[in-house]
Protein backbone atom coordinates (compact mmCIF):
# COMPACT_ATOMS: atom_id res chain seq x y z
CA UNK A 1 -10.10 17.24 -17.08
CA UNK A 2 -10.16 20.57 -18.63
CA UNK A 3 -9.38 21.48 -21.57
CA UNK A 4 -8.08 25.02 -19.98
CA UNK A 5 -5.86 22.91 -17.47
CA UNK A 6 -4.31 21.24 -20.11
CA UNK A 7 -3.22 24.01 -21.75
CA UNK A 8 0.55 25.39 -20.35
CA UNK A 9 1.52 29.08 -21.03
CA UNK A 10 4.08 29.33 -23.50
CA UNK A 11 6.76 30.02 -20.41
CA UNK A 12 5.76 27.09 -18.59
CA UNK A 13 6.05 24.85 -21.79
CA UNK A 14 9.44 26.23 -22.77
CA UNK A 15 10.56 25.69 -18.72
CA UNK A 16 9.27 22.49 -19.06
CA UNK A 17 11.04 21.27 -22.04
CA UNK A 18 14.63 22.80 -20.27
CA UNK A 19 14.40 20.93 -17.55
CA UNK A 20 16.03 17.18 -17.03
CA UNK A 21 16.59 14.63 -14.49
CA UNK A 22 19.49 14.01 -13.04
CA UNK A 23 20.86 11.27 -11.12
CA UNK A 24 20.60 11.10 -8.01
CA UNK A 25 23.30 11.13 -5.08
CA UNK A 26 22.46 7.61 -4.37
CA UNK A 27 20.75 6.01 -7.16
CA UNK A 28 20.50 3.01 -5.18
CA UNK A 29 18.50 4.30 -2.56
CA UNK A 30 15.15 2.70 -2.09
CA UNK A 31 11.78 5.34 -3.28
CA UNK A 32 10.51 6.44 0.19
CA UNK A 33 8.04 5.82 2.44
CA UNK A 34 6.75 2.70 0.38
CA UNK A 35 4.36 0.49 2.01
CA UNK A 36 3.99 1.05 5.40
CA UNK A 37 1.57 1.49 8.57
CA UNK A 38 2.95 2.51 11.80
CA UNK A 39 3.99 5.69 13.58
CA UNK A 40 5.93 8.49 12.27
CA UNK A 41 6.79 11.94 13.46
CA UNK A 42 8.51 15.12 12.02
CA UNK A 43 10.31 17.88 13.34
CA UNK A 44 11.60 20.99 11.33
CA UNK A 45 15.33 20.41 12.05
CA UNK A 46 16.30 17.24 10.33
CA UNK A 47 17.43 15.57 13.70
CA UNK A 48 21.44 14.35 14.29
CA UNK A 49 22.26 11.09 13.11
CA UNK A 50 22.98 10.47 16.83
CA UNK A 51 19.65 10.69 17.92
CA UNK A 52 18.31 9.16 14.94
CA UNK A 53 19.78 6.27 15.82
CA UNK A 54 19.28 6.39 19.44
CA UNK A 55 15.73 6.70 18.80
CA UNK A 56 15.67 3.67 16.01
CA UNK A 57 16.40 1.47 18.76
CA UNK A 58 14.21 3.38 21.54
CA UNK A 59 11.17 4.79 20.14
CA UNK A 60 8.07 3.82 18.25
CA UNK A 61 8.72 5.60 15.25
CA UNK A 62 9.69 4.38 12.27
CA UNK A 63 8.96 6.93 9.75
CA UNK A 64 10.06 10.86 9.75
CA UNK A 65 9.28 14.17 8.40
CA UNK A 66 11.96 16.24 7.28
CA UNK A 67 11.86 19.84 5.03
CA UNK A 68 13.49 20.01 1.95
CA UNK A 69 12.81 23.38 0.39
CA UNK A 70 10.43 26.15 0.77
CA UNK A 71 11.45 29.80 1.14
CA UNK A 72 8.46 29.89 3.73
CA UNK A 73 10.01 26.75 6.15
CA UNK A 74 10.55 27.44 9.61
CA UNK A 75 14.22 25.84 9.27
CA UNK A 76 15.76 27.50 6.34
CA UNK A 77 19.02 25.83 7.33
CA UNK A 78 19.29 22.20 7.43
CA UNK A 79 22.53 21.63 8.87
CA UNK A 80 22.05 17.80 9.48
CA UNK A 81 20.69 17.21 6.25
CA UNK A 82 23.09 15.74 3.58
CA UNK A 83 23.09 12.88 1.05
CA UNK A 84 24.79 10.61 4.01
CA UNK A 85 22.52 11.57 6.31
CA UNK A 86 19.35 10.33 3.98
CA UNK A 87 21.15 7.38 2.74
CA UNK A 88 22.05 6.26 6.21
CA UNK A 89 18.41 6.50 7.65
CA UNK A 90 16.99 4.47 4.47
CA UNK A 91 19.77 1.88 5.01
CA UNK A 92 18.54 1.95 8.91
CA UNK A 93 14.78 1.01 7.44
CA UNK A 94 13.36 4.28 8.28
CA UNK A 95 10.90 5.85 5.46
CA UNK A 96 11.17 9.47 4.77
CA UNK A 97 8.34 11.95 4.03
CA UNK A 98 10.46 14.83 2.18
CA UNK A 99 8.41 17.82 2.56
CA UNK A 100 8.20 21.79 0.86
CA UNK A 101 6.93 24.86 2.54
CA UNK A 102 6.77 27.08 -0.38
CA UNK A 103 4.41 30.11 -1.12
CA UNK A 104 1.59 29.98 0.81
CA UNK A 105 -2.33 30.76 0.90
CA UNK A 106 -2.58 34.40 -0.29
CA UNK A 107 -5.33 35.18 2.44
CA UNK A 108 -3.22 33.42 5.56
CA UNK A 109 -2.80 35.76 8.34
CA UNK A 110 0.91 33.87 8.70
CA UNK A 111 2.52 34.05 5.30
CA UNK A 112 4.78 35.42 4.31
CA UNK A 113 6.78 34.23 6.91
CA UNK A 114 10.08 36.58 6.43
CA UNK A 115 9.18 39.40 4.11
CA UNK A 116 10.95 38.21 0.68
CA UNK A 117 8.78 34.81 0.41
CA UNK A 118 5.76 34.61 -1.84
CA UNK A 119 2.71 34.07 -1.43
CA UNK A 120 0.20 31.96 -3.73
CA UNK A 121 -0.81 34.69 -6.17
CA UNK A 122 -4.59 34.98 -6.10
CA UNK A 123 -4.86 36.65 -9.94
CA UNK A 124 -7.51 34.40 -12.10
CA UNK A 125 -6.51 35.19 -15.49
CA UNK A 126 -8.47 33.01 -18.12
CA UNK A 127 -10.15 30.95 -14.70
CA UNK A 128 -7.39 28.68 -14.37
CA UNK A 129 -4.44 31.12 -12.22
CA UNK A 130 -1.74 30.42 -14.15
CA UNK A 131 0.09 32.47 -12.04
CA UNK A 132 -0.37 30.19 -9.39
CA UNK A 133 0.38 27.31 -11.68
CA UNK A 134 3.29 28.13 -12.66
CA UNK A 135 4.81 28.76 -8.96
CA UNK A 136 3.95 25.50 -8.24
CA UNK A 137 5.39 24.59 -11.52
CA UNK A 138 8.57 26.11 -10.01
CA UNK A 139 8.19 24.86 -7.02
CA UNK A 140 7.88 21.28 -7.94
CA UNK A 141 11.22 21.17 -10.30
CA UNK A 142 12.92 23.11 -6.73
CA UNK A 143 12.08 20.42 -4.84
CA UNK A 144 13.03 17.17 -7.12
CA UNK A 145 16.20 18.93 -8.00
CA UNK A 146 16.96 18.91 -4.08
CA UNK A 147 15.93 15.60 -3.52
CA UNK A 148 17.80 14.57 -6.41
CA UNK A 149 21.02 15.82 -4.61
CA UNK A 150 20.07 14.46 -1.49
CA UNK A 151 19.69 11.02 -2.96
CA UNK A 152 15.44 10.44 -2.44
CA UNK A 153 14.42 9.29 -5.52
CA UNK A 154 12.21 8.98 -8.48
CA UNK A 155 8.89 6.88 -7.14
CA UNK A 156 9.38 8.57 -3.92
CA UNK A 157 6.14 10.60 -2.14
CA UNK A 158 7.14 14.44 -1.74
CA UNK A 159 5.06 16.58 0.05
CA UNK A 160 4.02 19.73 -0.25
CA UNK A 161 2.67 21.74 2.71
CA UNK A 162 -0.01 24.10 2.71
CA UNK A 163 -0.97 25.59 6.57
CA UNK A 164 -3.96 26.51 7.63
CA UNK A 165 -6.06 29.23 6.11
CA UNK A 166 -9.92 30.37 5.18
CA UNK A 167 -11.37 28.29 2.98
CA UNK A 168 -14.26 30.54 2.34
CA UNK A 169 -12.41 33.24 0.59
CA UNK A 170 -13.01 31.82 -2.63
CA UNK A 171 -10.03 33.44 -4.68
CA UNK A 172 -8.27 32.09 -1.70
CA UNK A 173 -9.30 28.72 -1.89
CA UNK A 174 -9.40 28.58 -5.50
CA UNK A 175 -5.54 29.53 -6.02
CA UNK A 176 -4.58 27.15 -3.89
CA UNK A 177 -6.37 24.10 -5.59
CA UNK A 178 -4.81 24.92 -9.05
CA UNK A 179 -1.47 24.97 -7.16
CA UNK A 180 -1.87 21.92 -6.07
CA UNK A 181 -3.30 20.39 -8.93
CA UNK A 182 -0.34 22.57 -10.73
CA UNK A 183 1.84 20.75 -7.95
CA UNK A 184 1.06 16.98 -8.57
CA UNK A 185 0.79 17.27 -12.52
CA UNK A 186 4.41 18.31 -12.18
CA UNK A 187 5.35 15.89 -10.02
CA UNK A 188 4.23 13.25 -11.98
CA UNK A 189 6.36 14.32 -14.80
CA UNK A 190 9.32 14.49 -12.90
CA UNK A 191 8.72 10.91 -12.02
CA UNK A 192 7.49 11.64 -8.20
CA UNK A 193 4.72 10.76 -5.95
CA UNK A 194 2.36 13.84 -4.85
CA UNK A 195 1.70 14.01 -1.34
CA UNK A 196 0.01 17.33 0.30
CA UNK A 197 0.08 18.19 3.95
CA UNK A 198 -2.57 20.42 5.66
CA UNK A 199 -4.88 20.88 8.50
CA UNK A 200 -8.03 18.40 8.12
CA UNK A 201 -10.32 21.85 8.10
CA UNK A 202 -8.92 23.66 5.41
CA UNK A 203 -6.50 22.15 2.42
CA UNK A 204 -7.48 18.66 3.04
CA UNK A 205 -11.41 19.87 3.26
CA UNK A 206 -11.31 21.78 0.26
CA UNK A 207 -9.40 18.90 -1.54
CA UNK A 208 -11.74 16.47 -0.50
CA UNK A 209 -15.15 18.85 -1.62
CA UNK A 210 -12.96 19.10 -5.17
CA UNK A 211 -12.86 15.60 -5.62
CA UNK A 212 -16.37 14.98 -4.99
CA UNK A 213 -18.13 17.91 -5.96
CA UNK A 214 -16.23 18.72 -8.87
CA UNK A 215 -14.92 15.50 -10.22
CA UNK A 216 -11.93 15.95 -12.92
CA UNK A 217 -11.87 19.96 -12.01
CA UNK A 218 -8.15 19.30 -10.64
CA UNK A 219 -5.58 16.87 -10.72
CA UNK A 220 -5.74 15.71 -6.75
CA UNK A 221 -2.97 14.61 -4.78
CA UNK A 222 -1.68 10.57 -4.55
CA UNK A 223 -1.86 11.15 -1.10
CA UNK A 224 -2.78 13.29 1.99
CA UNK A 225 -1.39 14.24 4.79
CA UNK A 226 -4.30 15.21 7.57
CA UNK A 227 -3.35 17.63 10.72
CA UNK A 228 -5.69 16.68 13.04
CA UNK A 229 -4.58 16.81 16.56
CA UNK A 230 -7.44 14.85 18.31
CA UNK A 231 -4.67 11.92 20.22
CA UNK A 232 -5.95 9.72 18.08
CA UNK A 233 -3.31 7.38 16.12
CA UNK A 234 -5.62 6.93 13.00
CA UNK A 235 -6.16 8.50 9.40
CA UNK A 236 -9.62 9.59 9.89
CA UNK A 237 -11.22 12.79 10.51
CA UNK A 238 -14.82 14.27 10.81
CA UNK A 239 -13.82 17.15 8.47
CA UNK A 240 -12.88 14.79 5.52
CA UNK A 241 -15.12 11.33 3.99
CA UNK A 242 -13.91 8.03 4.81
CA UNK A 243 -13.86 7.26 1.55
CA UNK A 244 -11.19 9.24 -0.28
CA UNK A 245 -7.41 8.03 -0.64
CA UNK A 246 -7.96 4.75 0.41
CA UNK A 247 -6.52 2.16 0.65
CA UNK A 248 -3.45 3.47 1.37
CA UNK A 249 -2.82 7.15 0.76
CA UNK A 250 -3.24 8.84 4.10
CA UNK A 251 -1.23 9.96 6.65
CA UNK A 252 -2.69 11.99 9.80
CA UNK A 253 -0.54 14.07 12.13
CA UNK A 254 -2.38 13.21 15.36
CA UNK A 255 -0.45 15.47 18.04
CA UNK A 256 1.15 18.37 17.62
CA UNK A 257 4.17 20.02 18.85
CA UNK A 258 5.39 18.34 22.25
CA UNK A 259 8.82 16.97 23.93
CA UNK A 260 9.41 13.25 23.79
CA UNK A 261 12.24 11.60 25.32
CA UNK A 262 13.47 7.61 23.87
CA UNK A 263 16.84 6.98 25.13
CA UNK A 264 17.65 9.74 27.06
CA UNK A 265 17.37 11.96 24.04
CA UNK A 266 14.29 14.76 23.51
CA UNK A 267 13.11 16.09 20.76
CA UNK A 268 10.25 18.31 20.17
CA UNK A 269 7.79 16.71 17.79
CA UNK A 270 4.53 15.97 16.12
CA UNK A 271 2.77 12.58 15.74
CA UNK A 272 1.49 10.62 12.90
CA UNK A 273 -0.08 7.49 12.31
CA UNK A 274 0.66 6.22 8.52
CA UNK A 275 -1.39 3.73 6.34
CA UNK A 276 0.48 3.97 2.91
CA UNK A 277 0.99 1.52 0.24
CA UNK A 278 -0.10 -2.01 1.00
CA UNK A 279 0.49 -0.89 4.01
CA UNK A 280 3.01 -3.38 6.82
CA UNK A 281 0.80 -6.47 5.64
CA UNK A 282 0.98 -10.01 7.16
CA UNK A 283 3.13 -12.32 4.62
CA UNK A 284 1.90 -15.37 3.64
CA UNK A 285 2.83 -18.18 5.84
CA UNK A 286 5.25 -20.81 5.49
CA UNK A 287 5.46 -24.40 6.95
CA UNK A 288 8.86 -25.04 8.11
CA UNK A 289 9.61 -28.80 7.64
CA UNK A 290 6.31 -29.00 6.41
CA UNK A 291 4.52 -28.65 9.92
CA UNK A 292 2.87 -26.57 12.17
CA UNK A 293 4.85 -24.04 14.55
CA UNK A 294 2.66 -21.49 15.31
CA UNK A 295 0.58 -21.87 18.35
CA UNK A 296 -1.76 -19.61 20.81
CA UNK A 297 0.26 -21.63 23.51
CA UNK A 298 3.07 -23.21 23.71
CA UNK A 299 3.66 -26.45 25.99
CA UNK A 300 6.00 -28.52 28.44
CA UNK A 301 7.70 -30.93 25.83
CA UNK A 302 9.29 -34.13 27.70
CA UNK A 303 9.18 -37.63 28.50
CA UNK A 304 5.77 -37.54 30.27
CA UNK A 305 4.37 -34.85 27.88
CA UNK A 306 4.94 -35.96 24.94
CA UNK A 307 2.41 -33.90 22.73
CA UNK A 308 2.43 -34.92 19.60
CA UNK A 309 1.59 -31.46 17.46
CA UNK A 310 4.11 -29.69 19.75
CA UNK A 311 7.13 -32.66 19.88
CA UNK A 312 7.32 -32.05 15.71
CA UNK A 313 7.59 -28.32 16.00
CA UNK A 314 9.97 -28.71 18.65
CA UNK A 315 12.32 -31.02 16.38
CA UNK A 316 12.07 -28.94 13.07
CA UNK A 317 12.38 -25.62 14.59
CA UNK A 318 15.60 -27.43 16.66
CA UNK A 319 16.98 -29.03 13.49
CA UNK A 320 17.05 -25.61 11.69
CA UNK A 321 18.80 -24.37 14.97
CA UNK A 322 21.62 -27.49 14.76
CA UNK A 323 20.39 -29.10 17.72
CA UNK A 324 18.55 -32.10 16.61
CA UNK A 325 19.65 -35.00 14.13
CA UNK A 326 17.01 -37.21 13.16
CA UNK A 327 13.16 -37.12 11.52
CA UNK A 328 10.82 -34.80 12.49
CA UNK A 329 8.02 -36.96 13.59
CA UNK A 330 5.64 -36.31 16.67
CA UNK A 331 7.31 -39.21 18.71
CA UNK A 332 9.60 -38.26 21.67
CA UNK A 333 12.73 -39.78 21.04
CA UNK A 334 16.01 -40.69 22.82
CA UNK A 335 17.67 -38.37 19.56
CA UNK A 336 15.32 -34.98 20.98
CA UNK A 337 16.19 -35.52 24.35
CA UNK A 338 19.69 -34.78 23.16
CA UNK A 339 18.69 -32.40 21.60
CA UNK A 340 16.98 -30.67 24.39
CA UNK A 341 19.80 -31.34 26.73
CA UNK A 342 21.91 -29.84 24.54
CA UNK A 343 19.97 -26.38 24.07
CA UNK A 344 19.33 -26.07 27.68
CA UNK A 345 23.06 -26.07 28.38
CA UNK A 346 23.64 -23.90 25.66
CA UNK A 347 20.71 -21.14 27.63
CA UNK A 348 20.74 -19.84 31.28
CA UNK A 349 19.13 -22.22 33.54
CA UNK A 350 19.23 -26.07 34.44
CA UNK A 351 19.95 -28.49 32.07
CA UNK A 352 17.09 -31.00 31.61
CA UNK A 353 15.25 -33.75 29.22
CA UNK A 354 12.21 -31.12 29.27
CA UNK A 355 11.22 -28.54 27.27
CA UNK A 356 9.48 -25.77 29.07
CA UNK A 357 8.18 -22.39 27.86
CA UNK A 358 11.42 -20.51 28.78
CA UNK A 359 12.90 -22.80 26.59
CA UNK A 360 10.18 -21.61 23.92
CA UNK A 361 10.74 -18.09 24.54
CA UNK A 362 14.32 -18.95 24.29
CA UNK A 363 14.52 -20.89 21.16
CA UNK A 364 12.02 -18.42 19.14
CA UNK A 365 14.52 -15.49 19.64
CA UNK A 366 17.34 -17.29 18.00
CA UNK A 367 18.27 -16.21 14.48
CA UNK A 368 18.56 -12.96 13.77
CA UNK A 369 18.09 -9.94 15.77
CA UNK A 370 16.48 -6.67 13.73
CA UNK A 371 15.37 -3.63 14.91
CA UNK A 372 11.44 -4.45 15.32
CA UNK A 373 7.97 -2.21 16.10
CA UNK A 374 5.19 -1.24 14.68
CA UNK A 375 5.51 -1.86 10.95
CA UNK A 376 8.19 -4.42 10.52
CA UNK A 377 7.26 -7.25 9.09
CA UNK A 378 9.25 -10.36 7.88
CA UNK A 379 9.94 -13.60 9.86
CA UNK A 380 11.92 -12.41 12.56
CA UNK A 381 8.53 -10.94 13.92
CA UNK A 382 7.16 -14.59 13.61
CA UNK A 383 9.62 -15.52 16.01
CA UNK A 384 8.80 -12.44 18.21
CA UNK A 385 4.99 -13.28 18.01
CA UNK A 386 5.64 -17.00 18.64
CA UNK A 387 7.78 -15.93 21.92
CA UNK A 388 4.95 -13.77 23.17
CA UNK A 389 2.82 -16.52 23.21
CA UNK A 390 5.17 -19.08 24.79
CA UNK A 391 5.54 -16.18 27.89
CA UNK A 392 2.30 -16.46 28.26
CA UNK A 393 0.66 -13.32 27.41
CA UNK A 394 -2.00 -11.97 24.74
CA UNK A 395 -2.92 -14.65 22.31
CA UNK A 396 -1.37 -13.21 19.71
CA UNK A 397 -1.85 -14.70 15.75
CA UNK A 398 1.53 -15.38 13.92
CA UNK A 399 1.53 -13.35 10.85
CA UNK A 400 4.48 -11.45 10.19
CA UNK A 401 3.62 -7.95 10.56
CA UNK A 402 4.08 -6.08 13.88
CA UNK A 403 0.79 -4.41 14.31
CA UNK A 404 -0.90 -3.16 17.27
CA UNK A 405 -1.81 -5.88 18.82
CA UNK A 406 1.99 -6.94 18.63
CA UNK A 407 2.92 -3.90 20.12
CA UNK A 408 0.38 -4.09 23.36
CA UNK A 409 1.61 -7.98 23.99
CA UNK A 410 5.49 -6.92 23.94
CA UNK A 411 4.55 -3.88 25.70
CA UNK A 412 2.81 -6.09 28.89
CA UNK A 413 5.85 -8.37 28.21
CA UNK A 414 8.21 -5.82 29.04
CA UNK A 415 6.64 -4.76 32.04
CA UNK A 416 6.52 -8.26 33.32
CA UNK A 417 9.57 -8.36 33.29
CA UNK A 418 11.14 -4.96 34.23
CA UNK A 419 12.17 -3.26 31.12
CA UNK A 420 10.72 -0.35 29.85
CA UNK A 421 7.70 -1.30 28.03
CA UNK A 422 8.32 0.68 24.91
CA UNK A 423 6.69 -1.39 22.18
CA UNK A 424 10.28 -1.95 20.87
CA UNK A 425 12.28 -5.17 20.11
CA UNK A 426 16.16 -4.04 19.53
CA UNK A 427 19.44 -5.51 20.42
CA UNK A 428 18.76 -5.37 24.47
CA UNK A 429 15.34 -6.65 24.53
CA UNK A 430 16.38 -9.57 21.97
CA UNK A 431 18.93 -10.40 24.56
CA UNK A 432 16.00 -10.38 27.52
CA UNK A 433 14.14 -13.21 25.24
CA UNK A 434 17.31 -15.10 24.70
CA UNK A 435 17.73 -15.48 28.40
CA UNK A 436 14.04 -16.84 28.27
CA UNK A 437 11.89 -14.29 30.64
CA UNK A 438 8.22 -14.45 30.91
């Protein structure tokens, strides 16, 4: 690090020592986006809480971009956004990527956008552009104090957004970098995560020759957000190395603007893939009654097939349901025929002293009934997983998380059986495994 970096003007210093936190509209809000891989998308006007929630329930995404600030934002007016409004998507288990279109390259052909909104001044002074610095300086404490009110807190990733401009102009380029750095020094005080946004050929480039051309030159960003629009749901990029933020601090905004419709509502959007964090992990797993449940396949249990692995899952995971009294042992006994008989009546179709795979699919989707796709993770996507394997598709391994390969087996599922194969498990498509399709 510099030692000219280092060194605040007098202004900045006295700004500095002014300024204070204050608490936030919801302290207990969780910091946002947190660990998470999966599919996101972001739209300049923060979208009604309606179709938020239509497309929770309908859509793949589970992560959204919303502006905060920034005189040079598209959407100066944010009608839709309020404390509630963040709160309630948080509480929902969406993860927010809070985002500022402030001044932008001095040498874009765009910018300013209306007239009366800076642009990133391109003076060098002692080699360092304060100038620069300090509007990012400003721009920083503008954008925690509005996610303050708004209730996003301290810990949380806010982004700033640089478009697309020439990154040979080296006064250009050179600006920008101490803005940024300027950007996530401040950010860091303030208790924030520093996240930039911009297209894979020009901020993200020139961050990614800083950091390893000229190591220590600038304070870089936690994380980046890559525009890329090649239809690929990844975080890579031929402009950028595979090496840099990772594990964990990319995000890459696949697809640009477009309609998509999820539950009858549209909105025009672009794409991302996320890998943040520790990303949507598989948990360890657990034994329940200290024996195996998870299979590829899951078989007729009954008199005449009596499997033994199979006949003690069936009993522990029907004990926890209240179905079976008795041991769990692998032995078919006159107390788990019962117990069968007593879940089939309990489930559309015939009552019997057999367990078949509807009755798998059946018995896996009892318990609780989340909101789950790409990125969820937790048990109730064990029981999701184990039901995709007792309909009898894609061999899927029972972690936890909801990956891809999650999402392509409940996709075929759903077209199997005549829903609309969206990748999504919510209230309706619980209540198609409950009935035991496959």
């Amino acid at each position: 690090m510099s030692i000219r970096r280092t060194v605040a003007t007098a202004a900045a210093a006295a700004l500095l020592a002014a300024l204070t936190i204050a608490a936030p509209a919801q302290a207990s809000n969780r910091a946002t986006p947190g660990d998470f891989t999966g599919y996101g998308f972001d739209q300049c006007l923060a979208p009604t809480q309606k179709a938020m929630d239509t497309w929770l329930h309908h859509s793949p995404f589970w992560a959204v971009g919303i502006y905060i600030t920034g005189d040079s934002r598209g959407c100066r007016n944010q009608p839709n956004l309020t404390p509630t409004w963040i709160s309630t998507q948080l509480a929902n288990g969406w993860r927010l990527l809070p985002i500022t279109l402030g001044p932008q390259a001095g040498c874009s052909p765009h910018f300013p956008r209306y007239g009366n909104d800076p642009v990133i001044s391109r003076r060098v002074g002692d080699g360092t552009y304060p100038r620069a610095r300090a509007q990012a300086v400003a721009e920083a404490d503008k954008a925690v104090t509005e996610a303050l009110r708004l209730g996003i807190v301290a810990g949380s990733t806010l982004w700033y957004d640089i478009e697309a401009f020439d990154i040979t102009k080296v006064r250009c380029r050179e600006s920008v970098l101490w803005f940024l750095s300027a950007w996530t020094e401040r950010l860091h005080q303030r208790g924030y995560v520093s996240g930039v946004y911009s297209s894979a050929g020009s901020g993200i480039k020139a961050l990614d020759d800083a950091r390893v051309n000229r190591p220590g030159t600038f304070t870089l960003p936690d994380r980046i957000w890559l525009a890329r629009w090649d239809g690929i749901a990844n975080t890579s990029s031929s402009f950028i190395r595979e090496d840099g933020w990772r594990p964990g601090g990319r995000v890459k905004q696949y697809l640009g603007g477009h309609l998509e419709t999820w539950g009858g509502v549209t909105i025009n959007i672009d794409s991302n893939w996320l890998d943040l964090g520790r990303g949507s992990s598989p948990r360890p797993k657990s034994r329940l009654c200290g024996t195996k449940v998870d299979f590829a396949v899951y078989r007729k249990v009954g008199p005449a097939n009596a499997r033994p692995a199979q006949t003690k899952a069936l009993k522990c995971l029907l004990k926890r349901q209240g179905f079976y009294q008795g041991k769990v042992n692998d032995r078919y006994t006159d107390n788990l025929r019962r117990a069968i008989r007593a879940f089939r009546a309990a489930h559309p179709g015939k009552v019997a002293a057999t367990f078949n795979r509807r009755n798998w699919v059946q018995l896996h989707a009892r318990g609780g009934q989340p909101v789950l796709k790409v990125g969820s993770t937790g048990p109730a996507v064990r029981r999701v997983q184990r039901a995709m394997n007792a309909a009898g598709g894609p061999k899927l391994a029972i972690t936890g998380a909801f990956d891809r390969a999650t999402e392509t087996a409940v996709k075929e599922y759903q077209r199997k059986v005549g829903v609309t194969a969206s990748g999504v498990i919510s209230l309706d498509r619980w209540q198609v495994l409950t009935e035991g399709r496959r």
